[in-house]
Protein backbone atom coordinates (compact mmCIF):
# COMPACT_ATOMS: atom_id res chain seq x y z
CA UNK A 1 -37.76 -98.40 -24.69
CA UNK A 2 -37.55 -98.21 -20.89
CA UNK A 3 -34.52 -98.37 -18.85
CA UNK A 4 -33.69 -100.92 -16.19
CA UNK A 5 -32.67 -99.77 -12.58
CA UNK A 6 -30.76 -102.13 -10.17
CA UNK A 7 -30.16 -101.64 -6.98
CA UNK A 8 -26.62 -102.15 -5.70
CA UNK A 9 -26.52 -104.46 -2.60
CA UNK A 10 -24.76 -101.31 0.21
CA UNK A 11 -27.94 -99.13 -1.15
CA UNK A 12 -30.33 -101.20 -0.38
CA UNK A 13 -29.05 -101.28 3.36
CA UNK A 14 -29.00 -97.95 3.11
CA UNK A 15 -32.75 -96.70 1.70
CA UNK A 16 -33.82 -99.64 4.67
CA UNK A 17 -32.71 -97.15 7.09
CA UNK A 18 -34.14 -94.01 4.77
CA UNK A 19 -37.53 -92.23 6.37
CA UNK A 20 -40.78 -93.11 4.97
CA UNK A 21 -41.06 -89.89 2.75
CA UNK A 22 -37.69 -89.93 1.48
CA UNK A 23 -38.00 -93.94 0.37
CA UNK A 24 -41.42 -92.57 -1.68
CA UNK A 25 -39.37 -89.85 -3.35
CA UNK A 26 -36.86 -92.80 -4.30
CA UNK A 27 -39.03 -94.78 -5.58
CA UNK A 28 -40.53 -91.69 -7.76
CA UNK A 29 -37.02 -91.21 -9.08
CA UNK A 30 -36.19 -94.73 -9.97
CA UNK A 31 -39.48 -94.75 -11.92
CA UNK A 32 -38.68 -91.62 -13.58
CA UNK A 33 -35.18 -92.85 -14.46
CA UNK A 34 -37.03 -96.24 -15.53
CA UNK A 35 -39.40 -94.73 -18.18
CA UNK A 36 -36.97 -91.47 -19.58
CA UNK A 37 -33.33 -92.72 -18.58
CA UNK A 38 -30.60 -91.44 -16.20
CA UNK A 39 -30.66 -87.35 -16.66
CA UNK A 40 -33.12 -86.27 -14.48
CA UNK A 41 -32.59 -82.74 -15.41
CA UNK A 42 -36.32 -82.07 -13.16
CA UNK A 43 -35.00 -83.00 -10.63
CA UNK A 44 -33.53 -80.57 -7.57
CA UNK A 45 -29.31 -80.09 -7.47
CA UNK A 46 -29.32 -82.54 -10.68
CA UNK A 47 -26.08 -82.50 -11.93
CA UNK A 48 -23.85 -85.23 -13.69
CA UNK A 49 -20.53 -86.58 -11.59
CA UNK A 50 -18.47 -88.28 -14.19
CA UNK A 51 -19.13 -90.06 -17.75
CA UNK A 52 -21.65 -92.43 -16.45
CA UNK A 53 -22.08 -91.25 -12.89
CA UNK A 54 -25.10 -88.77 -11.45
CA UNK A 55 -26.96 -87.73 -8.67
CA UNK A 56 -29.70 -85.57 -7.22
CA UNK A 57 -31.38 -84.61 -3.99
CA UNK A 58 -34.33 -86.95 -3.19
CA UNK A 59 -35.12 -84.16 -0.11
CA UNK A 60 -34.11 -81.08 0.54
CA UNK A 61 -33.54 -79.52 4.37
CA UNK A 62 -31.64 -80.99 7.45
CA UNK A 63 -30.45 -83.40 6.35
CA UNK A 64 -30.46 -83.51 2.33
CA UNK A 65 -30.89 -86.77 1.27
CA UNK A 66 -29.63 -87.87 -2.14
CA UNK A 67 -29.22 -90.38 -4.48
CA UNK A 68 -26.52 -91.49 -6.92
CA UNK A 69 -26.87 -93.84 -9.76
CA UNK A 70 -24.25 -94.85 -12.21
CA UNK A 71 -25.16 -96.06 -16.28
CA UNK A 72 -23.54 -99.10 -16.65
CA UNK A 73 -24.21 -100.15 -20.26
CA UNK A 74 -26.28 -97.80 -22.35
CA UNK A 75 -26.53 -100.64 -25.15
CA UNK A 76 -28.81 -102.72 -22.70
CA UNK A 77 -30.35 -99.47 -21.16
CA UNK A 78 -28.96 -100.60 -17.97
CA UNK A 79 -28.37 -98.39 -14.43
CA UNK A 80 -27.03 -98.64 -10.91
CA UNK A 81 -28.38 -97.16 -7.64
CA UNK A 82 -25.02 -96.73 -6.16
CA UNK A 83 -26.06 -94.34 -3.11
CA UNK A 84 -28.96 -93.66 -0.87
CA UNK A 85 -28.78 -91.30 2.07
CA UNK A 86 -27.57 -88.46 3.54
CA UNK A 87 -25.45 -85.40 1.58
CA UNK A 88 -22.82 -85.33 4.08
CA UNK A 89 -21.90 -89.10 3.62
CA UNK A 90 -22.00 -89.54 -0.37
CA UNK A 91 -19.19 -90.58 -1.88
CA UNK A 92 -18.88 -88.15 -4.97
């Protein structure tokens, strides 16, 4: 059973202003969370925040973009893309 992936209204503004090649990785990463669910464990600097919370880095270099998405209900297989954007201004 797949997973659903919304996208929260502040990250969308923010993958709008994401380069081309970083809003293709995205898009590879919500399909991967899509068809296996929210660890990403092949996925680079993958590491869970909190309970529900997790992130990884959609591009590596100056600047590291990343991404953070949050589960919020696993009985509905249901997830958040909280964050899009550079490392220096996530909110972890």
């Amino acid at each position: 059973m797949t997973w659903t992936v919304k996208i929260h209204k502040r990250a969308l503004k923010q993958i709008d202003r994401l380069p081309v090649r970083v809003r293709e990785a995205l898009v590879d990463l919500i399909r991967d969370i899509e068809a296996d669910g929210p660890v990403r464990g092949n996925w680079p600097n993958y590491s869970r925040l909190r309970d529900n919370r997790h992130h990884c880095h959609i591009q590596k270099g100056r600047p590291t973009y990343v991404a953070i998405w949050e589960v919020t209900s696993k009985e509905i297989r249901l997830i958040e893309v909280i964050y899009a954007g550079t490392h220096e201004k996530a909110s972890y």
